[in-house]
C-alpha atoms as a PDB file:
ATOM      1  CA  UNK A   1      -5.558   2.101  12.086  1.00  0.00           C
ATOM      2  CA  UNK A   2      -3.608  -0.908  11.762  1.00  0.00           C
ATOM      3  CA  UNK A   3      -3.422  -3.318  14.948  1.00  0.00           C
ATOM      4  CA  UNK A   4      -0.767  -6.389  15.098  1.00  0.00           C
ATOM      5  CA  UNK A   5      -2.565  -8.847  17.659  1.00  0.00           C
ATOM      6  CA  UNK A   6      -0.313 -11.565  19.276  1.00  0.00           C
ATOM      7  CA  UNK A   7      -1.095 -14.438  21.535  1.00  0.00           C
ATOM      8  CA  UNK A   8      -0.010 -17.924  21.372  1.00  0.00           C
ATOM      9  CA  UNK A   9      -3.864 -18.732  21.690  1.00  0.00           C
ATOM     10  CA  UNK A  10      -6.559 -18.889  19.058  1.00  0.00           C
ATOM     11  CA  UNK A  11      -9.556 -18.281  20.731  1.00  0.00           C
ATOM     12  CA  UNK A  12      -8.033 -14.879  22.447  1.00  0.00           C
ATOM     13  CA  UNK A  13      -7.102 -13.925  19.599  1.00  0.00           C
ATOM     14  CA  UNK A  14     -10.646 -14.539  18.164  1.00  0.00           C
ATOM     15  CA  UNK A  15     -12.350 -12.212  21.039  1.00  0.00           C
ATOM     16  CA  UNK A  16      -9.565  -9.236  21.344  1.00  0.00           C
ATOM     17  CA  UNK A  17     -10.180  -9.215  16.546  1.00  0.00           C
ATOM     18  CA  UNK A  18     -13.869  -9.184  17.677  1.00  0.00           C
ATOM     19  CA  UNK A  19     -13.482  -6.617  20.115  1.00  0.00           C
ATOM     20  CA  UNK A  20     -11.548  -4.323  18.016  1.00  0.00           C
ATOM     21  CA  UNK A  21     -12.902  -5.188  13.868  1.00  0.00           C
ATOM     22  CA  UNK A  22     -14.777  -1.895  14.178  1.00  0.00           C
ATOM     23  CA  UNK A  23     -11.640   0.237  15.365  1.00  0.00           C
ATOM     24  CA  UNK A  24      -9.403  -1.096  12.591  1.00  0.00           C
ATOM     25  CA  UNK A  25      -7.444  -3.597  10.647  1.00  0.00           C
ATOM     26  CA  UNK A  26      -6.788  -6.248  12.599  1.00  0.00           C
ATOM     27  CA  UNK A  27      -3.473  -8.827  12.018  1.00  0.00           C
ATOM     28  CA  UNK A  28      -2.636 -11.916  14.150  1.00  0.00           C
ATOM     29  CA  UNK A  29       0.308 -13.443  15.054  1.00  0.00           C
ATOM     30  CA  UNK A  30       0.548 -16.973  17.327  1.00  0.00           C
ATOM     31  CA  UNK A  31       3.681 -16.153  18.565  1.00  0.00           C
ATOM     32  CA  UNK A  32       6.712 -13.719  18.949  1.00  0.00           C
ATOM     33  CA  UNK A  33       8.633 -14.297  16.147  1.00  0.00           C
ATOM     34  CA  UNK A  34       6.260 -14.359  13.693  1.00  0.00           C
ATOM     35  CA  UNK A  35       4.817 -10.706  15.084  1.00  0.00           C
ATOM     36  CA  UNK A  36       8.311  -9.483  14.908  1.00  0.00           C
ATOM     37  CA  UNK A  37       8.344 -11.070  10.987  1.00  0.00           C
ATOM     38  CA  UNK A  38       4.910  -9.209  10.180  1.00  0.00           C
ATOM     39  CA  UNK A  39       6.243  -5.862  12.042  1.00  0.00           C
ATOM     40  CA  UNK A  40       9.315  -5.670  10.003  1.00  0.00           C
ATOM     41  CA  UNK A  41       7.582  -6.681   6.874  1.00  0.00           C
ATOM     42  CA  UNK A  42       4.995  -3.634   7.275  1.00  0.00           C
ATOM     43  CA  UNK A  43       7.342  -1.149   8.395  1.00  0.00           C
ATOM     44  CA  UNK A  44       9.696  -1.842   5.423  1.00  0.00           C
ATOM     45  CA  UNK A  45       6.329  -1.844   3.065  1.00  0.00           C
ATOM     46  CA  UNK A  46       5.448   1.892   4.583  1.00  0.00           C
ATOM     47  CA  UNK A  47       2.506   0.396   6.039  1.00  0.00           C
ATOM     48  CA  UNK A  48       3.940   0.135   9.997  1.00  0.00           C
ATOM     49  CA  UNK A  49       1.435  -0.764  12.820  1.00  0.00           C
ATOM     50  CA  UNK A  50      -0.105   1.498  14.872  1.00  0.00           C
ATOM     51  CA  UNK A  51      -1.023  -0.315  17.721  1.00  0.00           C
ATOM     52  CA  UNK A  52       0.443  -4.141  19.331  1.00  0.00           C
ATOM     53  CA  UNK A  53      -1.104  -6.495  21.925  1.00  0.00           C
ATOM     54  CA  UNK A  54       1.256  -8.353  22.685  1.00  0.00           C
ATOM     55  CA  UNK A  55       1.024 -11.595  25.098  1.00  0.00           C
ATOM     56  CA  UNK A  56       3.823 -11.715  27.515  1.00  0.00           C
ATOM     57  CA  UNK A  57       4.534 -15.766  27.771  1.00  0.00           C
ATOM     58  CA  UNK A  58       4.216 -17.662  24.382  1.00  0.00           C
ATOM     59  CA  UNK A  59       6.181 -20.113  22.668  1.00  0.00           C
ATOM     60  CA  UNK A  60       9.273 -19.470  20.278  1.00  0.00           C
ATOM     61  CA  UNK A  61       9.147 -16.128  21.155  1.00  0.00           C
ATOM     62  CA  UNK A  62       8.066 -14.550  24.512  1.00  0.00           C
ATOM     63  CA  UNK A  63       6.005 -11.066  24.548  1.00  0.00           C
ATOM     64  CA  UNK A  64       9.069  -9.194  26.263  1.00  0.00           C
ATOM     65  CA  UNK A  65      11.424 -11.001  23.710  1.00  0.00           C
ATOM     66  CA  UNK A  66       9.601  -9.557  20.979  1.00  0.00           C
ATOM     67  CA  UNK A  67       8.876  -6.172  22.122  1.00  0.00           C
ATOM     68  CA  UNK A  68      12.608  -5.778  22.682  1.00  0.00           C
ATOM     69  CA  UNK A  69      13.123  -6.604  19.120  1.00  0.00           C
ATOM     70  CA  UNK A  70      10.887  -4.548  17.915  1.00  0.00           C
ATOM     71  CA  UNK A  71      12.348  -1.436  19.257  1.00  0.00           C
ATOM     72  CA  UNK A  72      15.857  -2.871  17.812  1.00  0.00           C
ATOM     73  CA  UNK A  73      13.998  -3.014  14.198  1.00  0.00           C
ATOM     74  CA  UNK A  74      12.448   0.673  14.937  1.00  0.00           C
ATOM     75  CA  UNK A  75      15.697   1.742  15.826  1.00  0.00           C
ATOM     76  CA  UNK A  76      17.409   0.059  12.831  1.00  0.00           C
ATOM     77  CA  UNK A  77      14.939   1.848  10.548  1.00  0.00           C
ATOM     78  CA  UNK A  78      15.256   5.550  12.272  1.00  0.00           C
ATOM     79  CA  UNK A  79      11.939   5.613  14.225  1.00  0.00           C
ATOM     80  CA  UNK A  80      11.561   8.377  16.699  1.00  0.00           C
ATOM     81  CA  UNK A  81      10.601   7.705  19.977  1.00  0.00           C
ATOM     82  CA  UNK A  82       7.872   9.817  19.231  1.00  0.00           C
ATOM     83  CA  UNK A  83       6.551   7.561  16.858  1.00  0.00           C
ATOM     84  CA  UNK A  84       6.960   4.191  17.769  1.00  0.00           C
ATOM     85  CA  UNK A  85       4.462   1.852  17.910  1.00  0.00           C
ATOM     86  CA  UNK A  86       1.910   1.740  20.877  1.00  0.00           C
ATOM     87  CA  UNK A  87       2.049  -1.350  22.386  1.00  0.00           C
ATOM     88  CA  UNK A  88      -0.305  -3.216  25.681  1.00  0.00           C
ATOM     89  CA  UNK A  89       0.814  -6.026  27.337  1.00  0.00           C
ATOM     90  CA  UNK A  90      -1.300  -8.887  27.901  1.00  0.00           C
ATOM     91  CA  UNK A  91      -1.273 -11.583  30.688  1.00  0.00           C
ATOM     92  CA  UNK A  92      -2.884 -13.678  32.179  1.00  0.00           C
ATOM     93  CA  UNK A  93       0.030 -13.107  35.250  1.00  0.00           C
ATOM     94  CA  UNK A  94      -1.013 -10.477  37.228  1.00  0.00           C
ATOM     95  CA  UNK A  95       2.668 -10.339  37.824  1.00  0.00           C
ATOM     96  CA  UNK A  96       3.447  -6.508  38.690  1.00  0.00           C
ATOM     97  CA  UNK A  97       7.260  -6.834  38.762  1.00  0.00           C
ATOM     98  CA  UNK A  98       7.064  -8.503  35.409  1.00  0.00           C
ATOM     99  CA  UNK A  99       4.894  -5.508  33.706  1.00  0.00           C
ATOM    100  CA  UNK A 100       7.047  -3.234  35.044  1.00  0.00           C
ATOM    101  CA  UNK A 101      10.071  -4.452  33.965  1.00  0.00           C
ATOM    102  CA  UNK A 102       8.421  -4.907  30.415  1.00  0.00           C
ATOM    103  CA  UNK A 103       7.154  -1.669  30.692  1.00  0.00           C
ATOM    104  CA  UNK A 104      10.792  -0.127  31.681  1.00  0.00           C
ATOM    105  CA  UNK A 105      12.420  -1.916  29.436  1.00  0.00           C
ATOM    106  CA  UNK A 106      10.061  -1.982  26.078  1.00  0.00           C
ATOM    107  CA  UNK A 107       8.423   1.402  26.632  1.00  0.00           C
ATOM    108  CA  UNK A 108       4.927  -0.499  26.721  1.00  0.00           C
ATOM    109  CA  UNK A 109       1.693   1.901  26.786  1.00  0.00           C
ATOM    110  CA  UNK A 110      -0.111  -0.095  28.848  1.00  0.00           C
ATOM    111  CA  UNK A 111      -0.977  -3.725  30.150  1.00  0.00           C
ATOM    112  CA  UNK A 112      -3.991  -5.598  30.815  1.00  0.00           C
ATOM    113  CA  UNK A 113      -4.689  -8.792  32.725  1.00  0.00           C
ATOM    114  CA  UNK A 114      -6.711 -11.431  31.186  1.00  0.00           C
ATOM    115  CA  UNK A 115      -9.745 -12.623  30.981  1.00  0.00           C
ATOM    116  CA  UNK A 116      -9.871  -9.713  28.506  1.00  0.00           C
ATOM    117  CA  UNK A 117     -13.007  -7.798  28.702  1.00  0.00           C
ATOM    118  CA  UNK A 118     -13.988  -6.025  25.682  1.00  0.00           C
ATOM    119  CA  UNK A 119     -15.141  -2.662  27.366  1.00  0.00           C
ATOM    120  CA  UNK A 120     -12.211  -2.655  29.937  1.00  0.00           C
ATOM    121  CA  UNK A 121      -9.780  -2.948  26.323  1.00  0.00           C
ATOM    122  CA  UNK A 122     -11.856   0.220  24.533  1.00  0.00           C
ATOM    123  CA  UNK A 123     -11.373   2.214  27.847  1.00  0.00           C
ATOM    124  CA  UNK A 124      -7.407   1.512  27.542  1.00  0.00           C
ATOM    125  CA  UNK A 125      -7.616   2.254  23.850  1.00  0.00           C
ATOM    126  CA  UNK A 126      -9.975   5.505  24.373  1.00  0.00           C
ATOM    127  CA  UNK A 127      -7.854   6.213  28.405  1.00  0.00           C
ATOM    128  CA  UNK A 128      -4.646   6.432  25.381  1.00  0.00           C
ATOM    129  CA  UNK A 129      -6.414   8.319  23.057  1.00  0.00           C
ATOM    130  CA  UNK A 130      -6.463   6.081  20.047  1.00  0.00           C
ATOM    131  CA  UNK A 131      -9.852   5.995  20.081  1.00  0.00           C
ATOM    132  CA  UNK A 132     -12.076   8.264  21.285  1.00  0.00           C
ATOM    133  CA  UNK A 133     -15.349   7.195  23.513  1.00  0.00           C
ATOM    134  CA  UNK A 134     -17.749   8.034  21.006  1.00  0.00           C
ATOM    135  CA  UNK A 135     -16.345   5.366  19.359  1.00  0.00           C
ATOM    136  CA  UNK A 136     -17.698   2.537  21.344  1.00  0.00           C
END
């Protein structure tokens, strides 16, 4: 499994790569334009992602900036809706309206509120099935 993490800060990104090294390959990104850089680059390589977090309010880029292009770039390369890329939200803005306009508009899987907790992420990931509980 290969998991695109994005959040303008270093030490979340840290703990949510700690949380999940045993689930799969972990990439980072600081901000939303260089997540939408890496997704395009791995899609076009063959090697897409199968799972984002994706913070909501970073620099250069915000999180529902970002997810909006990345559904362009799926579109652009013939990605089913079926198949697109899982993605959960992360905020520290336990902002409802906000999620669910992400959500409506992005197609998000999920969101979760920071402070991240590492079993509360592995129940989203196993509540989604991509992983299963055994597996934690």
């Amino acid at each position: 499994m290969r998991i695109l993490l994005v959040d303008d800060s270093d030490s979340v990104r840290d703990l949510m790569a700690r949380f999940l090294r045993d689930v799969g390959r972990v990439d980072e990104a600081a901000d939303g334009k260089q997540a939408v850089d890496m997704f395009t680059a791995a899609l076009e390589a063959g090697q897409g992602y199968d799972l984002v977090l994706l913070d909501i309010l970073m620099p250069v880029m915000d999180g529902r900036q970002a997810l909006a292009e990345i559904r362009r770039i799926e579109r652009a390369h013939a990605v089913e809706y079926i198949d697109e890329v899982r993605v959960i939200m992360v905020t520290a803005v336990d902002d409802e309206e906000c999620m669910l306009e992400a959500a409506f508009q992005g197609r998000t899987s999920a969101y979760i509120v920071k402070p991240l907790r590492k079993k509360l992420l592995l129940d989203k990931l196993a509540e989604m099935e991509i992983i299963t509980r055994d597996a934690f």
